[in-house]
C-alpha atoms as a PDB file:
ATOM      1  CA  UNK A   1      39.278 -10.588 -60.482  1.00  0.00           C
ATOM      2  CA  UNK A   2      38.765  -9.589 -56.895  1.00  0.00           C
ATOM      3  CA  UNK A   3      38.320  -5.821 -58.070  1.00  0.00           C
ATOM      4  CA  UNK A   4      35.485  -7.417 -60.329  1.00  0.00           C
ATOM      5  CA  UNK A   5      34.081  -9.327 -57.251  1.00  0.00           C
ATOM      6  CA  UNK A   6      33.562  -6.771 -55.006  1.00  0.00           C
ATOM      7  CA  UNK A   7      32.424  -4.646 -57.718  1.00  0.00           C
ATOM      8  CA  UNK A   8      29.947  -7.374 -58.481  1.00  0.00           C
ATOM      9  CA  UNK A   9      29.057  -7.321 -54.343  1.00  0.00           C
ATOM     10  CA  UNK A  10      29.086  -3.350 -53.970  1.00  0.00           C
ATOM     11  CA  UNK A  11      26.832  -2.368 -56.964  1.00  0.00           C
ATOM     12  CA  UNK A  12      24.215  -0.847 -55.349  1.00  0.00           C
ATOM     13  CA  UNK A  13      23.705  -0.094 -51.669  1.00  0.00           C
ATOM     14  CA  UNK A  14      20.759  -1.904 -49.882  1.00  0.00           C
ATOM     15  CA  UNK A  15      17.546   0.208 -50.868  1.00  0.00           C
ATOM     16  CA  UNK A  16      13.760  -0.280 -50.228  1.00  0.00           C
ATOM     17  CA  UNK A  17      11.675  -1.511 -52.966  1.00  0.00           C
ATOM     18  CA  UNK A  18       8.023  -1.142 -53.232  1.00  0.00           C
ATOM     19  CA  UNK A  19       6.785  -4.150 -55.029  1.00  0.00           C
ATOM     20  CA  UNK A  20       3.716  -5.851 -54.175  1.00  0.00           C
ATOM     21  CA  UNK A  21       3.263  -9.237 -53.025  1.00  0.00           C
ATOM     22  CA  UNK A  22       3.245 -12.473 -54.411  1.00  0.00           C
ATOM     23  CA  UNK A  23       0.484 -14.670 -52.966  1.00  0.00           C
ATOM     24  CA  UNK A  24       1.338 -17.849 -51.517  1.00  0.00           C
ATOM     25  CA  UNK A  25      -0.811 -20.885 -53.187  1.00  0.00           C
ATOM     26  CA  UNK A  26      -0.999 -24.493 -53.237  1.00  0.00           C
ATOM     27  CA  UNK A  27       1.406 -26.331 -55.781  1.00  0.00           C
ATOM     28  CA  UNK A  28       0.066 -29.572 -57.403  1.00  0.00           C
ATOM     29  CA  UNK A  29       2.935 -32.564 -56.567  1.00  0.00           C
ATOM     30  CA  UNK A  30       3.579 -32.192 -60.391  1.00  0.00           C
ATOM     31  CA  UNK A  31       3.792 -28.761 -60.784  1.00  0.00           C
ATOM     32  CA  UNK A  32       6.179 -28.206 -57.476  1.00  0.00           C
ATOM     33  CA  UNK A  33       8.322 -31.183 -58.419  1.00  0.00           C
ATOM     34  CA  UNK A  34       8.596 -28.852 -62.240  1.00  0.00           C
ATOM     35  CA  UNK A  35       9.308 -26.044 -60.073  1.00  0.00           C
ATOM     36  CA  UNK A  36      11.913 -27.773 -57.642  1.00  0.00           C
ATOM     37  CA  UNK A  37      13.656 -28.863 -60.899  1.00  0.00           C
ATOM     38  CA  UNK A  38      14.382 -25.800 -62.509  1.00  0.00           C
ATOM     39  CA  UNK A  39      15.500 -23.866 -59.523  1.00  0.00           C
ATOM     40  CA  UNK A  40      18.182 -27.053 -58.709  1.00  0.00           C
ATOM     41  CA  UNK A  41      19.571 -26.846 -62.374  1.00  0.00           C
ATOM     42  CA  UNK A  42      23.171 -26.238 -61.848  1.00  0.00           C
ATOM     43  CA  UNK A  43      23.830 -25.145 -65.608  1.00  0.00           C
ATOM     44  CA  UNK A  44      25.906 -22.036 -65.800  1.00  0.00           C
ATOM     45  CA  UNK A  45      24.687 -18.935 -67.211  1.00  0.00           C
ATOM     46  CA  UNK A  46      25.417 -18.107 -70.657  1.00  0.00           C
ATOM     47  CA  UNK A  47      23.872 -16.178 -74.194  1.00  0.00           C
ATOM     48  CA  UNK A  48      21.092 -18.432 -76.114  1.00  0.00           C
ATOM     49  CA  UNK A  49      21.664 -17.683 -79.463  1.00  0.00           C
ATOM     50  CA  UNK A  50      22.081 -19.913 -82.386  1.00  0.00           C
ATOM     51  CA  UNK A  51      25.043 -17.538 -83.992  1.00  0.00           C
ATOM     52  CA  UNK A  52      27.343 -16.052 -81.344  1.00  0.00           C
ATOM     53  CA  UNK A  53      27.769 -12.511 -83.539  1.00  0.00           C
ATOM     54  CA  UNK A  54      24.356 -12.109 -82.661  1.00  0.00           C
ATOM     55  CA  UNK A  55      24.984 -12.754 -78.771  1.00  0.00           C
ATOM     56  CA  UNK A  56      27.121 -10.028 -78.489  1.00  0.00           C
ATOM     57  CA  UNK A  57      25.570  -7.624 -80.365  1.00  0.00           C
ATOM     58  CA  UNK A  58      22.228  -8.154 -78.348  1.00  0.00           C
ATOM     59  CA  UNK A  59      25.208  -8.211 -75.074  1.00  0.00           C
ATOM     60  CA  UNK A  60      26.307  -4.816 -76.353  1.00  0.00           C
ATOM     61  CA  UNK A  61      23.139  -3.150 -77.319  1.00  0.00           C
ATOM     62  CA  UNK A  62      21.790  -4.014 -73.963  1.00  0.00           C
ATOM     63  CA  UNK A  63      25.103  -2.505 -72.449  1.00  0.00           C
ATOM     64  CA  UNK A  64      24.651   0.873 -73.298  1.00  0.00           C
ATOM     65  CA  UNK A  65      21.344   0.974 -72.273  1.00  0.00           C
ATOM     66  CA  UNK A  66      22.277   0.175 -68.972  1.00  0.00           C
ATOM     67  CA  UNK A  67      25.472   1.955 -68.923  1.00  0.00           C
ATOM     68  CA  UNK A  68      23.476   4.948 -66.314  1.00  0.00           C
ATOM     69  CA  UNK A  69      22.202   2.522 -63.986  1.00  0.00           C
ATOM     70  CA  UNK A  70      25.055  -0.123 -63.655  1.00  0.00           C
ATOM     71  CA  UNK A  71      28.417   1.902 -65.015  1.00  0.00           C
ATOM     72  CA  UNK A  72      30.716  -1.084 -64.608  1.00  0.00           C
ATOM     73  CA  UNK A  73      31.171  -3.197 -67.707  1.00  0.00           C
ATOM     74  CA  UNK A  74      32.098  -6.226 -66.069  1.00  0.00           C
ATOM     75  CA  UNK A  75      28.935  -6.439 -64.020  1.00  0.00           C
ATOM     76  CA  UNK A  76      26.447  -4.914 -66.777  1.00  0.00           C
ATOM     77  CA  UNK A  77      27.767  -7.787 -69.022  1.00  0.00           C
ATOM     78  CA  UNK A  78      27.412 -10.360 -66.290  1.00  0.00           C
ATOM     79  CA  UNK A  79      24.275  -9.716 -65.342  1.00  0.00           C
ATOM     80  CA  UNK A  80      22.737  -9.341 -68.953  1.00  0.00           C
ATOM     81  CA  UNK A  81      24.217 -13.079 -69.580  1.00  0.00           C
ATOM     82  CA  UNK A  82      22.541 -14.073 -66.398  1.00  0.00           C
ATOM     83  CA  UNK A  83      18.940 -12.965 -67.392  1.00  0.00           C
ATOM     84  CA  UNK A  84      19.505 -13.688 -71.086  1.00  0.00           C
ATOM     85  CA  UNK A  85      20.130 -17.326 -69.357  1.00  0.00           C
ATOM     86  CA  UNK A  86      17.247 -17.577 -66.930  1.00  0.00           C
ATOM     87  CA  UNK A  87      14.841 -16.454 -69.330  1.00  0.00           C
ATOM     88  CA  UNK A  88      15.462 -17.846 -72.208  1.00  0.00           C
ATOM     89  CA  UNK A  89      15.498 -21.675 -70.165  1.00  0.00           C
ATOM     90  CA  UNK A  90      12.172 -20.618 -69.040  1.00  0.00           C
ATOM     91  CA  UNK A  91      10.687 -19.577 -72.139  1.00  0.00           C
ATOM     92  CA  UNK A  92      10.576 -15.897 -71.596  1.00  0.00           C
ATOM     93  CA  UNK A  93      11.545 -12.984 -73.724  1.00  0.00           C
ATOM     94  CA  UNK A  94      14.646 -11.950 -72.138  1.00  0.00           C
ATOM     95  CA  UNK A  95      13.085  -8.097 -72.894  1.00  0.00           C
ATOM     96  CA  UNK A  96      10.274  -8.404 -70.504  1.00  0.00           C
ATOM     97  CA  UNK A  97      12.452  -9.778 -67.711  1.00  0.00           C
ATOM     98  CA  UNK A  98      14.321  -6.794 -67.950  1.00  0.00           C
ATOM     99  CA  UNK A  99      11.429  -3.947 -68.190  1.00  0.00           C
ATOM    100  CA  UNK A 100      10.379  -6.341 -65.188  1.00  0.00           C
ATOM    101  CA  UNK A 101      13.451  -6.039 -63.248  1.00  0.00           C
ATOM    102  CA  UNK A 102      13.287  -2.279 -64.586  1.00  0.00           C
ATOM    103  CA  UNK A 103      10.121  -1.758 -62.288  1.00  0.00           C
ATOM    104  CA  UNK A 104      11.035  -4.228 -59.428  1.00  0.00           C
ATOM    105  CA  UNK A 105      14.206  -2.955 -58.240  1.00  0.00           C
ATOM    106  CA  UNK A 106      15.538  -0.478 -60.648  1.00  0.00           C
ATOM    107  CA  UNK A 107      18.505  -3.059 -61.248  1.00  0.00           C
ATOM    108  CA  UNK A 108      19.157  -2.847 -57.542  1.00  0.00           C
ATOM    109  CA  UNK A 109      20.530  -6.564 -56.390  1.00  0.00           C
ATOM    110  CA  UNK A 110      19.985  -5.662 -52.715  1.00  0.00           C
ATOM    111  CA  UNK A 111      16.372  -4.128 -53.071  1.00  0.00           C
ATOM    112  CA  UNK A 112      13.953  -5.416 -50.539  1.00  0.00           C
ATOM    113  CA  UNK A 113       9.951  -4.318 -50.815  1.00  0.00           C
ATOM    114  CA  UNK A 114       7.865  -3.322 -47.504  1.00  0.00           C
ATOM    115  CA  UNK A 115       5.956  -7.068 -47.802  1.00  0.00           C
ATOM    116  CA  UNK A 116       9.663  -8.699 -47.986  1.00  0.00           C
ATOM    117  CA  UNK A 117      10.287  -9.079 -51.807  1.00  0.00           C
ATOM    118  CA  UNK A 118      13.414  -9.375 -52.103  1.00  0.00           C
ATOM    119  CA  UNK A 119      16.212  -8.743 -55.212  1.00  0.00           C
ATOM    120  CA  UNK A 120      16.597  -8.069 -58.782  1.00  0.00           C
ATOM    121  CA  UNK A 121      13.006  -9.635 -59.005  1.00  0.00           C
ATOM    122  CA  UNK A 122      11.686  -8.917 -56.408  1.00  0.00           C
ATOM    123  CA  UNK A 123      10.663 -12.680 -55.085  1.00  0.00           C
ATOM    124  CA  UNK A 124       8.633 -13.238 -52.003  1.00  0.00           C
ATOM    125  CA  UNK A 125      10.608 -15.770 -49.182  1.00  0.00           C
ATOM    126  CA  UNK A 126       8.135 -18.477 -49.147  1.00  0.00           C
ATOM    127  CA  UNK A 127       9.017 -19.222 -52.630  1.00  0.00           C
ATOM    128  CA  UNK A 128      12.039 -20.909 -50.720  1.00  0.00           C
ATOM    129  CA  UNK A 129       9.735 -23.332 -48.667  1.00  0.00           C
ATOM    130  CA  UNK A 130       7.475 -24.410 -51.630  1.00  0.00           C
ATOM    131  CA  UNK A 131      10.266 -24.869 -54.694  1.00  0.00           C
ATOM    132  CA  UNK A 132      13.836 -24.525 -53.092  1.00  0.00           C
ATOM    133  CA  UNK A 133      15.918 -24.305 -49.686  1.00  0.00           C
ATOM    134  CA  UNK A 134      16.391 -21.979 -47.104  1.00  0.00           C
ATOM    135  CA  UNK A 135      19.787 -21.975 -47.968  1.00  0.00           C
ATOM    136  CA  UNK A 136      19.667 -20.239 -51.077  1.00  0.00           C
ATOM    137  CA  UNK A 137      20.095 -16.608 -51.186  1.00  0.00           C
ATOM    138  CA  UNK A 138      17.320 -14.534 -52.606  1.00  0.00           C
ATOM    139  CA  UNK A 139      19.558 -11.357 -53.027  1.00  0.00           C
ATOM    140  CA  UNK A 140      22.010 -13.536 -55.066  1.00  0.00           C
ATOM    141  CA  UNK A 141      21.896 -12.415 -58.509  1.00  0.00           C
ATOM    142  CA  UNK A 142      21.540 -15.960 -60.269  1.00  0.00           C
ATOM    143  CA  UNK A 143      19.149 -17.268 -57.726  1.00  0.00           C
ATOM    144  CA  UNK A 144      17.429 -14.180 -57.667  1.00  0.00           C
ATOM    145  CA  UNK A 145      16.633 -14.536 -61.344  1.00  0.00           C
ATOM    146  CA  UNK A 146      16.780 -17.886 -61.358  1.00  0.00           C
ATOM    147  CA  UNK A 147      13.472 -17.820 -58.793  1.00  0.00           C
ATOM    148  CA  UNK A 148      11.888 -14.966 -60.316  1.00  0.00           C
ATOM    149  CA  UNK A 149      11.937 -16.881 -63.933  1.00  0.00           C
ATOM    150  CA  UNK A 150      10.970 -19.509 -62.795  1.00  0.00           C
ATOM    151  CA  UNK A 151       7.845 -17.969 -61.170  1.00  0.00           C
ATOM    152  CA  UNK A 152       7.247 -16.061 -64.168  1.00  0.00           C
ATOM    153  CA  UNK A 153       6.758 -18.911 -66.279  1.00  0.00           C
ATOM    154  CA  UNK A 154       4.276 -20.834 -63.757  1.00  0.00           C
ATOM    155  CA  UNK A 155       2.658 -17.795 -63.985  1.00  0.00           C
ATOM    156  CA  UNK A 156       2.290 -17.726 -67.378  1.00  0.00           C
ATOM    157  CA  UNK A 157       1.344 -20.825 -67.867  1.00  0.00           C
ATOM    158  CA  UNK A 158      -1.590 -20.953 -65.775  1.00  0.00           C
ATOM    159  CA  UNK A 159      -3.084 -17.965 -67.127  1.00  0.00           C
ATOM    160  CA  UNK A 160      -2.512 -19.781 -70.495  1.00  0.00           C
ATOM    161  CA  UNK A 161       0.565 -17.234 -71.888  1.00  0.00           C
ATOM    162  CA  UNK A 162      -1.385 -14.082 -70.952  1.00  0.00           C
ATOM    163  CA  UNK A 163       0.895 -11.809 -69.907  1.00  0.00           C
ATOM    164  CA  UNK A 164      -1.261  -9.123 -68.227  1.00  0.00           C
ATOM    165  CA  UNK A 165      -3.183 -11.565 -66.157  1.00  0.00           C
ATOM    166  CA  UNK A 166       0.787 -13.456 -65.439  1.00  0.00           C
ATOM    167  CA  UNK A 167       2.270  -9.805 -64.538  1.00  0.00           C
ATOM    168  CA  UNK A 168      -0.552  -9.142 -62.326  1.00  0.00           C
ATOM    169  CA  UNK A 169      -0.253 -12.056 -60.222  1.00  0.00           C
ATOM    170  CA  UNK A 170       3.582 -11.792 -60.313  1.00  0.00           C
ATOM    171  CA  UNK A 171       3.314  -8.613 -58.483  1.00  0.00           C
ATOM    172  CA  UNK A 172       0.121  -9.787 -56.497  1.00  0.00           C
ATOM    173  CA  UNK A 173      -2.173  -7.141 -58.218  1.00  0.00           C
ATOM    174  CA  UNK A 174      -4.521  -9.421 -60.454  1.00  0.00           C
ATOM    175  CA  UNK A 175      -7.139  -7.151 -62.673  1.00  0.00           C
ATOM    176  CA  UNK A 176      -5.041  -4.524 -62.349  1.00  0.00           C
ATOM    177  CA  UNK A 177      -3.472  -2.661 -65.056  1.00  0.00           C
ATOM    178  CA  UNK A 178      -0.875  -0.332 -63.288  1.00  0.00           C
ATOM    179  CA  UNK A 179       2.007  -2.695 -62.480  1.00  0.00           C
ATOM    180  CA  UNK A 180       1.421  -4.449 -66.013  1.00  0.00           C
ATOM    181  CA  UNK A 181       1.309  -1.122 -67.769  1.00  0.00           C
ATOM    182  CA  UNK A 182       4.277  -0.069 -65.998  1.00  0.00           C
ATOM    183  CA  UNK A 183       6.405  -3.189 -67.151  1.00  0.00           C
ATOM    184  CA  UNK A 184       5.279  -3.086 -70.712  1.00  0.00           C
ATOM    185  CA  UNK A 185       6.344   0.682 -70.756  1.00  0.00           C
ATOM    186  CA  UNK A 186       9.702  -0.305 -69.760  1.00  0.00           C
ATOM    187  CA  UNK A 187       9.868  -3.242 -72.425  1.00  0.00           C
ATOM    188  CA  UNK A 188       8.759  -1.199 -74.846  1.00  0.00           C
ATOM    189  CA  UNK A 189      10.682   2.096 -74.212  1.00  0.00           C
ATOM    190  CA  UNK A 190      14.205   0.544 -72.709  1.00  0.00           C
ATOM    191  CA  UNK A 191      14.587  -2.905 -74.235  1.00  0.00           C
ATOM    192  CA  UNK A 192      12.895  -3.289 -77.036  1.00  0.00           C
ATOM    193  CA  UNK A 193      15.365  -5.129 -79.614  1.00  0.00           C
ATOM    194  CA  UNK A 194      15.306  -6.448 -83.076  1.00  0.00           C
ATOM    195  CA  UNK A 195      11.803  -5.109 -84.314  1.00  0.00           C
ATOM    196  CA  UNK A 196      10.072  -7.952 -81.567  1.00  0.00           C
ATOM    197  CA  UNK A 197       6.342  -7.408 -80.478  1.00  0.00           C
ATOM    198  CA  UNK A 198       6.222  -6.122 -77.174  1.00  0.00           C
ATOM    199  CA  UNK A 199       2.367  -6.068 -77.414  1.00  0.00           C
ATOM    200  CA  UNK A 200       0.524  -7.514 -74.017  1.00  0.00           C
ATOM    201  CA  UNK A 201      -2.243  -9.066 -74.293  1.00  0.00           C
ATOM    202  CA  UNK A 202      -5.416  -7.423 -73.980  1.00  0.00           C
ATOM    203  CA  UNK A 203      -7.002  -6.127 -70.662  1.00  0.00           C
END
């Protein structure tokens, strides 16, 4: 158990990331009190799926794709459960987060960007003032995704489940195609699972 914890805590020394920045913006009452909501969920992470065979063979198929990066079973299982959890609840593939994580911080927990992104995903500290607490930890693994989710999906939904346009503001580079492109290629080429469509929309 403790070997496992500091495992968990050790998995990557503190790098530099180099993601761009979220921008800041104005939250309608409604959309902020949405946002406050699913960040304060205290629901434990788990898989989604309707038959638990399939779980774990979606658990252990995205394993040994990670097996390089994170060589620990323990924490490679752990965290898969976490983002299988935070996306699903927001209505995200679980693939993309990962080819998103893939880009943000190469899996790196303690990655922190030049504009102060910080994590797994990569999420910009005023995210703290506007939907949660200055008490919650943004290099935290489940808060980290639980944030970046989140985000994701208010993303998504104002650009009306375009993904290009969502990406681009996720990693504050609207109209461009480089940091979408990137994530897709990651999707596509690392996590694709099941015969899904991995197919963004149009530029």
């Amino acid at each position: 158990m403790f070997k496992h914890y500091f495992l968990l805590i050790s998995l990557v020394c503190c790098g530099l990331a180099h993601a761009g920045a979220q921008k800041e913006e104005q939250l309608s009452s409604a959309v902020q009190t949405s946002m406050q909501r699913s960040i304060n969920d205290g629901q434990s992470a788990r898989l989604v799926f309707a038959n638990p065979n399939d779980g774990e063979a979606w658990l252990a198929a995205m394993s040994a794709r990670l097996a390089k990066r994170i060589p620990d079973e323990f924490i490679r299982r752990t965290l898969l459960t976490a983002i299988h959890y935070e996306a699903s609840r927001a209505g995200l593939d679980p693939q993309l987060v990962l080819g998103l994580i893939h880009v943000e911080s190469g899996f790196n927990r303690y990655a922190f960007s030049v504009v102060g992104a910080r994590g797994l995903m990569q999420v910009m500290p005023f995210w703290q003032r506007s939907i949660g607490s200055s008490e919650h930890n943004l290099f935290d693994m489940n808060t980290n995704l639980r944030y970046g989710c989140t985000i994701l999906r208010h993303y998504l939904n104002i650009e009306n489940g375009d993904y290009f346009r969502a990406l681009g503001r996720y990693n504050g580079s609207l109209g461009r195609a480089e940091y979408p492109n990137l994530v897709y290629g990651a999707w596509k080429n690392y996590y694709a699972y099941g015969g899904e469509s991995t197919k963004l929309a149009e530029k």
